[in-house]
PDB file of N, CA and C in Angstrom:
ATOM      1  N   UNK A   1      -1.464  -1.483   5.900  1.00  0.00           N
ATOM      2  CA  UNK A   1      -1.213  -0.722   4.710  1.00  0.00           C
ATOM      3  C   UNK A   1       0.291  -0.631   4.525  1.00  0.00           C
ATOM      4  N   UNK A   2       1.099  -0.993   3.374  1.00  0.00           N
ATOM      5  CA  UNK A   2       1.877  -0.957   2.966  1.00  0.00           C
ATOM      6  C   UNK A   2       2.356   0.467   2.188  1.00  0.00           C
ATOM      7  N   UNK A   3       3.359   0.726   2.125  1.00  0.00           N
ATOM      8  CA  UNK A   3       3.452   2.185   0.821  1.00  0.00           C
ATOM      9  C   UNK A   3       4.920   1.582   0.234  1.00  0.00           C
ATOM     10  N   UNK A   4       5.385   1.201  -1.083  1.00  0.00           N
ATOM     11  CA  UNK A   4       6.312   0.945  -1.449  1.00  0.00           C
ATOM     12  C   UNK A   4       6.756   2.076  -2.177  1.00  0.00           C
ATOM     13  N   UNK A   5       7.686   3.103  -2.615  1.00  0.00           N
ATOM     14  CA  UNK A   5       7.317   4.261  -3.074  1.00  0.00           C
ATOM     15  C   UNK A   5       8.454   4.032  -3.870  1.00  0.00           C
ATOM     16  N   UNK A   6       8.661   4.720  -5.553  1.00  0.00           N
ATOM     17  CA  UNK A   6       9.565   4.125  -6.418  1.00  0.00           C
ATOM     18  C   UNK A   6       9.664   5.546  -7.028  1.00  0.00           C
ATOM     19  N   UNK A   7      11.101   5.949  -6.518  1.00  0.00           N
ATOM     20  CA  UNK A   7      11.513   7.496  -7.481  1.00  0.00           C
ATOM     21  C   UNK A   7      11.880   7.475  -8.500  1.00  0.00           C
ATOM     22  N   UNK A   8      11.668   8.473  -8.924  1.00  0.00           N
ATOM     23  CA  UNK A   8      12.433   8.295 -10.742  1.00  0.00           C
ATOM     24  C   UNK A   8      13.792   7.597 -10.708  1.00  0.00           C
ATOM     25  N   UNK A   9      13.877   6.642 -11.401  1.00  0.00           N
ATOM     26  CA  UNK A   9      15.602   5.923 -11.509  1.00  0.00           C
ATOM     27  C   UNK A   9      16.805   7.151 -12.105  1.00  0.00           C
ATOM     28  N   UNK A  10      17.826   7.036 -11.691  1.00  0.00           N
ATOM     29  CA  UNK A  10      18.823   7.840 -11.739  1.00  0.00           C
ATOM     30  C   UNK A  10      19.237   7.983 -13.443  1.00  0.00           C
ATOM     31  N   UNK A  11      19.147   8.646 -13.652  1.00  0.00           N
ATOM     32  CA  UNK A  11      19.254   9.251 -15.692  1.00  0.00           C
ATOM     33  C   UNK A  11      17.769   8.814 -16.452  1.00  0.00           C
ATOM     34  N   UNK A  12      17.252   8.649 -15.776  1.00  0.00           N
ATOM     35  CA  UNK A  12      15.868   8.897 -16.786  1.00  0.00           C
ATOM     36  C   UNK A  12      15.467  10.280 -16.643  1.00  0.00           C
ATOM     37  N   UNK A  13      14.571  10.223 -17.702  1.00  0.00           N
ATOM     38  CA  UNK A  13      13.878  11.776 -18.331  1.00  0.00           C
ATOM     39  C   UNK A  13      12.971  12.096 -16.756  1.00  0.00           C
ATOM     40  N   UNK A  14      13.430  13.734 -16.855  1.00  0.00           N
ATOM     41  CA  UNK A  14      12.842  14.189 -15.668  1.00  0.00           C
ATOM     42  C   UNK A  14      11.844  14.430 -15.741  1.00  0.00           C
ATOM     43  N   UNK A  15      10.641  14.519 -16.956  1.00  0.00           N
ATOM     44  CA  UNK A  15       9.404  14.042 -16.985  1.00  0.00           C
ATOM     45  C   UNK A  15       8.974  12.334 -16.675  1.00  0.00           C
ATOM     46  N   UNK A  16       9.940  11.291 -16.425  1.00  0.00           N
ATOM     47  CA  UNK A  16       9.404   9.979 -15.969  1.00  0.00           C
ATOM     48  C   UNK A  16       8.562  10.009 -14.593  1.00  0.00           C
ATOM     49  N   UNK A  17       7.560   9.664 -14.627  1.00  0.00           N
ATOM     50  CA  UNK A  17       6.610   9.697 -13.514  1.00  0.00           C
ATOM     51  C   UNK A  17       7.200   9.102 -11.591  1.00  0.00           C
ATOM     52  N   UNK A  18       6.729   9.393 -10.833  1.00  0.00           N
ATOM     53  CA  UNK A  18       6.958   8.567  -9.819  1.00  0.00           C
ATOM     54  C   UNK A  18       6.016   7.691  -9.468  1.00  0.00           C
ATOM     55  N   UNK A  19       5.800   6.612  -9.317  1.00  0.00           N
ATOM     56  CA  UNK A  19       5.707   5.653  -9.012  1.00  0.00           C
ATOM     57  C   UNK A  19       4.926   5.112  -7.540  1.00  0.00           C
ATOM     58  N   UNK A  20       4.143   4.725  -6.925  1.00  0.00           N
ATOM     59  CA  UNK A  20       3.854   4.972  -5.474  1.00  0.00           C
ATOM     60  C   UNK A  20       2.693   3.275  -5.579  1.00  0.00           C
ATOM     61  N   UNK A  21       3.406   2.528  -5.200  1.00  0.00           N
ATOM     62  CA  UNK A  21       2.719   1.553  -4.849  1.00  0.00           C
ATOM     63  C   UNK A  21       2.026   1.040  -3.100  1.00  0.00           C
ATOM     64  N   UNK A  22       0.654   1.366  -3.231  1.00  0.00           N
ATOM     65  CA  UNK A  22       0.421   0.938  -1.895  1.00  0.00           C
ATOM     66  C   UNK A  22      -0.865  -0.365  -1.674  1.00  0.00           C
ATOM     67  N   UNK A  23      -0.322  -0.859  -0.715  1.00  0.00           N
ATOM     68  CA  UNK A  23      -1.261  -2.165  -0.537  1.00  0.00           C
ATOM     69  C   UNK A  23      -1.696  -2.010   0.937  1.00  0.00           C
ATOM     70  N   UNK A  24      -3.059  -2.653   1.071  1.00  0.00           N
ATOM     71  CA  UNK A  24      -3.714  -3.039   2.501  1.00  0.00           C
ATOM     72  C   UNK A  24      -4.638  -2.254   2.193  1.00  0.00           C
ATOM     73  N   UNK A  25      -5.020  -2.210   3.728  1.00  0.00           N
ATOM     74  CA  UNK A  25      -6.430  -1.834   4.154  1.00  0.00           C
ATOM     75  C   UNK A  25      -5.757  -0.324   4.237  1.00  0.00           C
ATOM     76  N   UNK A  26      -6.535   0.997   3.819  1.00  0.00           N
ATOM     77  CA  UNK A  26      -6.218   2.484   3.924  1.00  0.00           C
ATOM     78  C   UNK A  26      -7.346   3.238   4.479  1.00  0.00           C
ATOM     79  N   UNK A  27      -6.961   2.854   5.864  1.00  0.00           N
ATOM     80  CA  UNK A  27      -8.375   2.981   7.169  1.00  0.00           C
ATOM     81  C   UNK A  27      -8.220   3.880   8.391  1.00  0.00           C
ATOM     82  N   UNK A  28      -8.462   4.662   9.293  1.00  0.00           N
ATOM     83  CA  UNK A  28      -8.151   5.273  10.493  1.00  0.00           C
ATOM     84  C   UNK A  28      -7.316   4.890  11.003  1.00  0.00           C
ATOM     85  N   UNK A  29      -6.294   3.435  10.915  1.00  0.00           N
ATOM     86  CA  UNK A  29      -5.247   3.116  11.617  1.00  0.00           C
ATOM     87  C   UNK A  29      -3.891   3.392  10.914  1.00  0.00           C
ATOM     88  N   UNK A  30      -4.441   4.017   9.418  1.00  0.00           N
ATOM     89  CA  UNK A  30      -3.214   4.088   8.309  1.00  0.00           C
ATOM     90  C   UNK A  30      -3.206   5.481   7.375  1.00  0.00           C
ATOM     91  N   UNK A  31      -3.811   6.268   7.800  1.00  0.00           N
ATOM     92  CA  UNK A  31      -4.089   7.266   7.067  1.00  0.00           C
ATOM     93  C   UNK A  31      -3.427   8.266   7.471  1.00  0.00           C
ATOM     94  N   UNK A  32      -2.898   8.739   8.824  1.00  0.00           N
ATOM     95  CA  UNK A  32      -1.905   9.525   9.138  1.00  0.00           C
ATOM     96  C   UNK A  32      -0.594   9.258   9.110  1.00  0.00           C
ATOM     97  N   UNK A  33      -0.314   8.030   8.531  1.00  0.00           N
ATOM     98  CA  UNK A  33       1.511   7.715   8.241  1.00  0.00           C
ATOM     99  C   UNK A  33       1.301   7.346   6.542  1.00  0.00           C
ATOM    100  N   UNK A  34       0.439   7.056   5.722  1.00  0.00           N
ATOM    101  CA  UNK A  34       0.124   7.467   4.181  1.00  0.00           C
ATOM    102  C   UNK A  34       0.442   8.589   4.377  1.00  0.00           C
ATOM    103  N   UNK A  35      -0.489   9.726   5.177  1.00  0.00           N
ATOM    104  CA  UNK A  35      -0.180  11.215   4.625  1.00  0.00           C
ATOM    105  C   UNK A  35       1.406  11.496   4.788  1.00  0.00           C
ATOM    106  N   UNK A  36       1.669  11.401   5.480  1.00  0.00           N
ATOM    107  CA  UNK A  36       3.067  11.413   5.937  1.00  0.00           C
ATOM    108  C   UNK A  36       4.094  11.190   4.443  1.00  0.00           C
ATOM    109  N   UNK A  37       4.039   9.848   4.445  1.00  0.00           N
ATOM    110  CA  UNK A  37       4.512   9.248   3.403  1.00  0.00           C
ATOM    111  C   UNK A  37       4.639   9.886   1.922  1.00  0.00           C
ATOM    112  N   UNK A  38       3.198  10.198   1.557  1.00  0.00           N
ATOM    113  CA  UNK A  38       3.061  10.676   0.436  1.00  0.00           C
ATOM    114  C   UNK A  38       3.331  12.077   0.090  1.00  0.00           C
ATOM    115  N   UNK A  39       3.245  13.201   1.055  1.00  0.00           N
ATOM    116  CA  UNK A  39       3.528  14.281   1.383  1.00  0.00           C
ATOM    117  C   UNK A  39       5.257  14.111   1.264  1.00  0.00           C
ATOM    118  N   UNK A  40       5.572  13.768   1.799  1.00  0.00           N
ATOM    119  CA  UNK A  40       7.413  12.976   1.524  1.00  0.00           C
ATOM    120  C   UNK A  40       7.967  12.899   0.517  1.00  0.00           C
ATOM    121  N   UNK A  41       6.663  11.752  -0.513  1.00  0.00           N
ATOM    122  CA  UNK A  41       7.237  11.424  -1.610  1.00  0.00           C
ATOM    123  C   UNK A  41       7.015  13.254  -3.003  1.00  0.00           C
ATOM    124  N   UNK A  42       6.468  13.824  -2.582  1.00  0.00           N
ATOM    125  CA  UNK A  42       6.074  15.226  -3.286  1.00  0.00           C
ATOM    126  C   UNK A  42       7.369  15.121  -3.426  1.00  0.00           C
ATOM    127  N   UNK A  43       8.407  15.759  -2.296  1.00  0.00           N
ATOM    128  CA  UNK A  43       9.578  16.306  -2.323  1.00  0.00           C
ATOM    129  C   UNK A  43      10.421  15.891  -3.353  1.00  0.00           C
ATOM    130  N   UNK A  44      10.629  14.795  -3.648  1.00  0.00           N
ATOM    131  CA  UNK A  44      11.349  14.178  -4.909  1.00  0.00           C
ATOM    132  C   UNK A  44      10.908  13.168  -5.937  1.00  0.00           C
ATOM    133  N   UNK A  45       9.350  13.478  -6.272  1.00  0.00           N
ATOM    134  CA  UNK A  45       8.325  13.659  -7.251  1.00  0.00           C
ATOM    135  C   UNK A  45       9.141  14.325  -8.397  1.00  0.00           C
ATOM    136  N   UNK A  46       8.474  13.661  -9.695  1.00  0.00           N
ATOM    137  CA  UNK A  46       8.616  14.502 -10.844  1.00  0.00           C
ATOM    138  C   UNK A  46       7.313  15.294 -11.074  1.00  0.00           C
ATOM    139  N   UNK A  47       7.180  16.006 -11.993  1.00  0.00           N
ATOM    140  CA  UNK A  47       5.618  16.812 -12.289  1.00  0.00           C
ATOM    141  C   UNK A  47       4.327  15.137 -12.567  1.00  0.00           C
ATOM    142  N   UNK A  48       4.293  14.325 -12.406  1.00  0.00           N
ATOM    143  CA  UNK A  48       3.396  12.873 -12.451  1.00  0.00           C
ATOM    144  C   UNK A  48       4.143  11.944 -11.360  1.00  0.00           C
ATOM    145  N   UNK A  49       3.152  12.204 -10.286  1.00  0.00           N
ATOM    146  CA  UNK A  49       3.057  10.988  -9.613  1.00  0.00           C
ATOM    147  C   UNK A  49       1.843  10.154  -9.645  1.00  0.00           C
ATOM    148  N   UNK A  50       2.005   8.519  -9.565  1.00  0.00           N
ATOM    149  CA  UNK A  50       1.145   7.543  -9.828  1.00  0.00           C
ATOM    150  C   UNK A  50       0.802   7.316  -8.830  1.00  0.00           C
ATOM    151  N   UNK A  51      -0.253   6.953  -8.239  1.00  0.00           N
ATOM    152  CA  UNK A  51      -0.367   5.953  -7.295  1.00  0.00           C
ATOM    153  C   UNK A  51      -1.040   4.830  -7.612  1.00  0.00           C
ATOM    154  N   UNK A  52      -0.658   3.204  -7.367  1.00  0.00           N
ATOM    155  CA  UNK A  52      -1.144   2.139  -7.986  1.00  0.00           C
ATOM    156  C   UNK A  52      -1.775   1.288  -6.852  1.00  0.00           C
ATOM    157  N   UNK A  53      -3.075   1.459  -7.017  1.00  0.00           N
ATOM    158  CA  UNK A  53      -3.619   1.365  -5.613  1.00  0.00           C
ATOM    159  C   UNK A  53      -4.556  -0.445  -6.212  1.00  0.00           C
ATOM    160  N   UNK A  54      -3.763  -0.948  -7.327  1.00  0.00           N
ATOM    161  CA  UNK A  54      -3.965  -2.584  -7.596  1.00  0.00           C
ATOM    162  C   UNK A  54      -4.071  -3.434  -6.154  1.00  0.00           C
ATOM    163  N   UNK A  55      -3.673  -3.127  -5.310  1.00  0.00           N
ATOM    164  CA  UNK A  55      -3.014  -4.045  -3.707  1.00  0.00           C
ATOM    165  C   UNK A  55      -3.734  -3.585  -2.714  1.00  0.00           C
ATOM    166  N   UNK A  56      -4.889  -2.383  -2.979  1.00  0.00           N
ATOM    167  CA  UNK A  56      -5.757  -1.769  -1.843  1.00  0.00           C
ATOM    168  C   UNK A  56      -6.627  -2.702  -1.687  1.00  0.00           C
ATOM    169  N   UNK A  57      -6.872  -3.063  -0.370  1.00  0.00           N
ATOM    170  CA  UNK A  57      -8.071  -4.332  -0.135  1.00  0.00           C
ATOM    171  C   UNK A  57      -9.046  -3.485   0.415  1.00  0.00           C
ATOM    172  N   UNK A  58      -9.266  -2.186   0.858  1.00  0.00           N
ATOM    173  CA  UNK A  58      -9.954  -1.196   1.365  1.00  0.00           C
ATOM    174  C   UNK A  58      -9.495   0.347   1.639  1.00  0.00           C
ATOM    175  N   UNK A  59     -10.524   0.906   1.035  1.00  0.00           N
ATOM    176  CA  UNK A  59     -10.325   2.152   1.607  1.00  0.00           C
ATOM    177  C   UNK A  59     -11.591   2.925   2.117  1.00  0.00           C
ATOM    178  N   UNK A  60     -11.199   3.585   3.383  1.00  0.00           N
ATOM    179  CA  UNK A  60     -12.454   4.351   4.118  1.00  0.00           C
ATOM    180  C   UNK A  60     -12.734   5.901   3.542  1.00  0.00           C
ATOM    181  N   UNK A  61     -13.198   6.374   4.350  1.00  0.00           N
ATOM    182  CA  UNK A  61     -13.660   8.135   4.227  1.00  0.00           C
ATOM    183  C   UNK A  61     -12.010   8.826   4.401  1.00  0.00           C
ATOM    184  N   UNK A  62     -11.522   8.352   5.560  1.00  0.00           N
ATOM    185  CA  UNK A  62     -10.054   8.764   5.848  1.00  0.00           C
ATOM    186  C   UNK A  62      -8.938   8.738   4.521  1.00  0.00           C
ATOM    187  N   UNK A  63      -8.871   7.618   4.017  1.00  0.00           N
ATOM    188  CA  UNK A  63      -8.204   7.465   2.890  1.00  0.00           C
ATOM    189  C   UNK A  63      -8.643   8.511   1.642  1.00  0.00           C
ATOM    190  N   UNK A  64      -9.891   8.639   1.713  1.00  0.00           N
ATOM    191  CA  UNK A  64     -10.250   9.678   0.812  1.00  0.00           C
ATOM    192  C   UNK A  64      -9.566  11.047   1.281  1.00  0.00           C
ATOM    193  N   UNK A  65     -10.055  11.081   2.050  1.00  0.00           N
ATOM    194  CA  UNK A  65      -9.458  12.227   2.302  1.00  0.00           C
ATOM    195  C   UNK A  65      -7.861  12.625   2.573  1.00  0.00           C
ATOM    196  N   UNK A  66      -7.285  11.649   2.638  1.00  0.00           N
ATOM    197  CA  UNK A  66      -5.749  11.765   2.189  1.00  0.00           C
ATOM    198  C   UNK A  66      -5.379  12.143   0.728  1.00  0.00           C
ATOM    199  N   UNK A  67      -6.140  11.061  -0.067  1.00  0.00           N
ATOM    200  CA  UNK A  67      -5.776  11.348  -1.604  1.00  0.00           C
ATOM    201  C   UNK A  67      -5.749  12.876  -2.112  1.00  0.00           C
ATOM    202  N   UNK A  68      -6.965  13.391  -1.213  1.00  0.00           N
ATOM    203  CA  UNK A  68      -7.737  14.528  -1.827  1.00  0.00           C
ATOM    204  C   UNK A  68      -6.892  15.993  -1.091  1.00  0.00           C
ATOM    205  N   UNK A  69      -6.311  15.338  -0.107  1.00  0.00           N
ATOM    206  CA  UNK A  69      -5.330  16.458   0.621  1.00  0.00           C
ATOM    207  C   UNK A  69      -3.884  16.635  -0.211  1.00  0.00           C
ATOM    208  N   UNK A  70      -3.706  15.180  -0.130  1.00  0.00           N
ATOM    209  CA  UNK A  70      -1.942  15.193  -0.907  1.00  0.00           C
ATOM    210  C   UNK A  70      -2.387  15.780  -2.708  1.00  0.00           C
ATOM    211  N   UNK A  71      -3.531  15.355  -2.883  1.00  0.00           N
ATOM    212  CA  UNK A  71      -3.492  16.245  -4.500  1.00  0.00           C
ATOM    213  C   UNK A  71      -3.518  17.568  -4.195  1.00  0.00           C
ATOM    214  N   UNK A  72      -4.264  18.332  -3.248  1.00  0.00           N
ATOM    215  CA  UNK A  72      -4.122  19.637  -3.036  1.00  0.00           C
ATOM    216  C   UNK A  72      -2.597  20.226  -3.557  1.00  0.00           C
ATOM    217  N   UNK A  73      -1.948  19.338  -2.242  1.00  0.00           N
ATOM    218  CA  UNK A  73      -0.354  19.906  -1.866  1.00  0.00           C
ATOM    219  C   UNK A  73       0.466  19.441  -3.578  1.00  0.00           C
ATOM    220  N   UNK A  74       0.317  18.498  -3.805  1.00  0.00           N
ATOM    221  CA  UNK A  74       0.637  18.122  -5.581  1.00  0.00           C
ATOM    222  C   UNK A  74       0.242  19.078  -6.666  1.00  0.00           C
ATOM    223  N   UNK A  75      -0.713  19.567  -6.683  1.00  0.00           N
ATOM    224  CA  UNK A  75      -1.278  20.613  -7.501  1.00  0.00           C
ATOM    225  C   UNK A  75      -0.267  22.203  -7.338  1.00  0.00           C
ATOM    226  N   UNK A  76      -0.284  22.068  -5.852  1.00  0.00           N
ATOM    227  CA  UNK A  76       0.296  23.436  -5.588  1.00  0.00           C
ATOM    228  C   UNK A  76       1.884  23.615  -6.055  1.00  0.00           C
ATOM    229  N   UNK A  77       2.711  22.275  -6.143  1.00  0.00           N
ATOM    230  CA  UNK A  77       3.774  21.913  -6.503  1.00  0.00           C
ATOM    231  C   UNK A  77       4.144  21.418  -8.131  1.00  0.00           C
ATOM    232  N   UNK A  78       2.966  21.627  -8.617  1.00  0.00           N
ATOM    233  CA  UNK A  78       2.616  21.528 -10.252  1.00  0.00           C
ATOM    234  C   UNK A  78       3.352  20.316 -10.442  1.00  0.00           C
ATOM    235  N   UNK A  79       2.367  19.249  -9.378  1.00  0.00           N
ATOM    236  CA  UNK A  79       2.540  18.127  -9.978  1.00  0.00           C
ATOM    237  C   UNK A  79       0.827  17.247  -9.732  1.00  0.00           C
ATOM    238  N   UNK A  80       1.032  16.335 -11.049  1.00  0.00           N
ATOM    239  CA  UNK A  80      -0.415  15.953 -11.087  1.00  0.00           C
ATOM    240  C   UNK A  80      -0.296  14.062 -10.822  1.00  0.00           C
ATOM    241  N   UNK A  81      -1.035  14.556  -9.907  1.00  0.00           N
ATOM    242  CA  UNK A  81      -1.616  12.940  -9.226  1.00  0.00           C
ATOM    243  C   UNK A  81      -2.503  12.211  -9.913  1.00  0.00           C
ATOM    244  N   UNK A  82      -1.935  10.968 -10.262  1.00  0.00           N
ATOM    245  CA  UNK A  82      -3.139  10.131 -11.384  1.00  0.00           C
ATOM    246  C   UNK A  82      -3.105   8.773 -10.477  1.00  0.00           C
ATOM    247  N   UNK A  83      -4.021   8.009 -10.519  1.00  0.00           N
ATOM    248  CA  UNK A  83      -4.218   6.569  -9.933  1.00  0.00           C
ATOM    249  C   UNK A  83      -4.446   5.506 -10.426  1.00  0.00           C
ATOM    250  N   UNK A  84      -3.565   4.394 -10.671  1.00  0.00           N
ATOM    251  CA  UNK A  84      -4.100   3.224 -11.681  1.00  0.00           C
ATOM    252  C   UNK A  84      -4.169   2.057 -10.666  1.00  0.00           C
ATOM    253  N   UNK A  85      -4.453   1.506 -11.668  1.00  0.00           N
ATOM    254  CA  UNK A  85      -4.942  -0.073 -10.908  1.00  0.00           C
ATOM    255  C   UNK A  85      -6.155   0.013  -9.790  1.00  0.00           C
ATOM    256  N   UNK A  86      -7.250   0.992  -9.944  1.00  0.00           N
ATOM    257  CA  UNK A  86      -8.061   1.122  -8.838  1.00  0.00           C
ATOM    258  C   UNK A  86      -8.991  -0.289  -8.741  1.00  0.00           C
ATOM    259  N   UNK A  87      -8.835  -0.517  -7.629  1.00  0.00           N
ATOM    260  CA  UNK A  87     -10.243  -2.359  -7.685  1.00  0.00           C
ATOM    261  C   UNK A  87     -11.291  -1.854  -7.750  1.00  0.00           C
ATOM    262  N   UNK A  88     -12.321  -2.623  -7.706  1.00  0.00           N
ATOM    263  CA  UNK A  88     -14.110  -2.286  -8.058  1.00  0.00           C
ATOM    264  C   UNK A  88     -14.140  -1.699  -6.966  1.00  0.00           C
ATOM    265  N   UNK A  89     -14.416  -1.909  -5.791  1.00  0.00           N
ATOM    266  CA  UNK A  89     -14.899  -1.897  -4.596  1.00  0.00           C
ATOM    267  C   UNK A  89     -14.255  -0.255  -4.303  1.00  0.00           C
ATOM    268  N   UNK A  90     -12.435   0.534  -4.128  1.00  0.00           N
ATOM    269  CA  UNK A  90     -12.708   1.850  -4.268  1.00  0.00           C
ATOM    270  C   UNK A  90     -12.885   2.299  -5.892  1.00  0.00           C
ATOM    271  N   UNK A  91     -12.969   1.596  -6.928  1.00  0.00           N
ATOM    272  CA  UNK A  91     -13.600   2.471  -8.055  1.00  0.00           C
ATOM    273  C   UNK A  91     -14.880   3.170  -7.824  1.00  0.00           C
ATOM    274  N   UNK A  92     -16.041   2.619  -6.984  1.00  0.00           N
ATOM    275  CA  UNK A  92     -17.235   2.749  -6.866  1.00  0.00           C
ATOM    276  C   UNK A  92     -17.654   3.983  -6.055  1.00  0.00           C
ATOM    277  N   UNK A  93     -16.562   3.425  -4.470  1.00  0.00           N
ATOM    278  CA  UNK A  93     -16.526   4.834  -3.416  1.00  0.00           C
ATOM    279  C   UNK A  93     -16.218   6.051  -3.990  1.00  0.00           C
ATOM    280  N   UNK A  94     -14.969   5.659  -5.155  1.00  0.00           N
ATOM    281  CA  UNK A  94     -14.736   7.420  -5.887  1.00  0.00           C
ATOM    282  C   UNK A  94     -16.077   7.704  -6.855  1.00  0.00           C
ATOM    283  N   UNK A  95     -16.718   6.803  -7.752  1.00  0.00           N
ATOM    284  CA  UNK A  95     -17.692   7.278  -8.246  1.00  0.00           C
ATOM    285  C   UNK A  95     -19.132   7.573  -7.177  1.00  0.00           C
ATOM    286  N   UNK A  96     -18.905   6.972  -6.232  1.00  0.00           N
ATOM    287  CA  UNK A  96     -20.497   7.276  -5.112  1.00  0.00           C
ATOM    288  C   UNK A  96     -19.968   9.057  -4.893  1.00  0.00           C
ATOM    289  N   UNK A  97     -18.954   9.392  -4.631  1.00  0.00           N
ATOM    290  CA  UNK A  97     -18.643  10.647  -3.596  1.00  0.00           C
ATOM    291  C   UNK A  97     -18.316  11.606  -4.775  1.00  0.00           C
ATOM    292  N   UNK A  98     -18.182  11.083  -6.443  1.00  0.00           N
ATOM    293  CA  UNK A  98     -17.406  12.199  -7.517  1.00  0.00           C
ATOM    294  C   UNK A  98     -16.060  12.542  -7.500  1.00  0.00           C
ATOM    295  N   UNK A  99     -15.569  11.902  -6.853  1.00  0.00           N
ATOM    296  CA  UNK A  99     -14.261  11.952  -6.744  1.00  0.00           C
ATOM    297  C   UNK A  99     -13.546  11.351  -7.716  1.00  0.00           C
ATOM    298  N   UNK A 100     -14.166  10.419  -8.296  1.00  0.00           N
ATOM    299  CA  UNK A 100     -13.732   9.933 -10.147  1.00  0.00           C
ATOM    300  C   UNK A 100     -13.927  10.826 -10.924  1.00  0.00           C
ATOM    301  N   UNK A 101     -14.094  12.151 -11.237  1.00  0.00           N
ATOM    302  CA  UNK A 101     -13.879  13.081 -11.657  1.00  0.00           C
ATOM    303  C   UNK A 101     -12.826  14.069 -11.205  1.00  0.00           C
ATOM    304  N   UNK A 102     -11.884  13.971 -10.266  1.00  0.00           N
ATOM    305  CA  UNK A 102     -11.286  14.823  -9.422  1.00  0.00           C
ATOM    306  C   UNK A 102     -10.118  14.374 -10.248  1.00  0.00           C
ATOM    307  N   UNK A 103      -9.794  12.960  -9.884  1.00  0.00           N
ATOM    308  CA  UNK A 103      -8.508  11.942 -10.004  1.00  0.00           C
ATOM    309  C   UNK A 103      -8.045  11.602 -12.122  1.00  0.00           C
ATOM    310  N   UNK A 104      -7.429  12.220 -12.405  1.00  0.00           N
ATOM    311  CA  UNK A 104      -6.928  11.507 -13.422  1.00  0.00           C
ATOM    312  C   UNK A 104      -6.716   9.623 -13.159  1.00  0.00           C
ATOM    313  N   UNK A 105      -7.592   8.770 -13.751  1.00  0.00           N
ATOM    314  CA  UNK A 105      -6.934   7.338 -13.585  1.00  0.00           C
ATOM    315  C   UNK A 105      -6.788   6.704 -14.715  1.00  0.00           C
ATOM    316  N   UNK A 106      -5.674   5.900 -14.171  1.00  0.00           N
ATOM    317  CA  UNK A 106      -5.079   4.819 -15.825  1.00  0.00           C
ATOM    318  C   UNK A 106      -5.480   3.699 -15.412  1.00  0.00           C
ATOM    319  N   UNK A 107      -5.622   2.874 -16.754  1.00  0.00           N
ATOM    320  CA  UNK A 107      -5.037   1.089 -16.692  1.00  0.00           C
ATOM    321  C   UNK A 107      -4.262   0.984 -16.080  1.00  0.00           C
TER     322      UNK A 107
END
């Protein structure tokens, strides 16, 4: 699992979103340095962070439950977590569990 993480560029509007590109497998061997990561990226978040999870080749129960932790801590920081580029394969896991109702997602 990869996390490429992209802050707002320096003089853009402080409503411009952040950015959070991650690729690989998001499995029990990667889910406690994601949290890490993403919990990180809060700190110098605008009120919209993205995550563009186009490059996920898998995600487990663990990964869910990261997303669903770091939106907690995002929410509490009145910022809202949206997810684009989801593939079929976790589009489906969020609709099996309802969690496609939780997640704001884009194109």
């Amino acid at each position: 699992m990869t996390v490429i993480d992209t802050a707002p560029l320096a003089g853009t509007s402080a409503s411009a979103p952040t950015l959070v590109h991650l690729s690989g497998d998001i499995d029990i061997f990667t889910t406690a340095r994601l949290r890490r990561r993403l919990i990180n990226t809060l700190d110098h978040s605008t009120d919209l962070l993205i995550l563009d999870l186009s490059q996920v080749t898998f995600c487990g129960a663990g990964g869910l439950g990261v997303l669903v932790g770091v939106q907690g801590r995002a929410r509490t920081r009145g910022i809202t977590l949206s997810l684009t580029g989801v593939p079929p394969r976790v589009a489906r896991l969020l609709r099996i569990t309802g969690l496609d109702r939780r997640f704001p997602v884009t194109a």
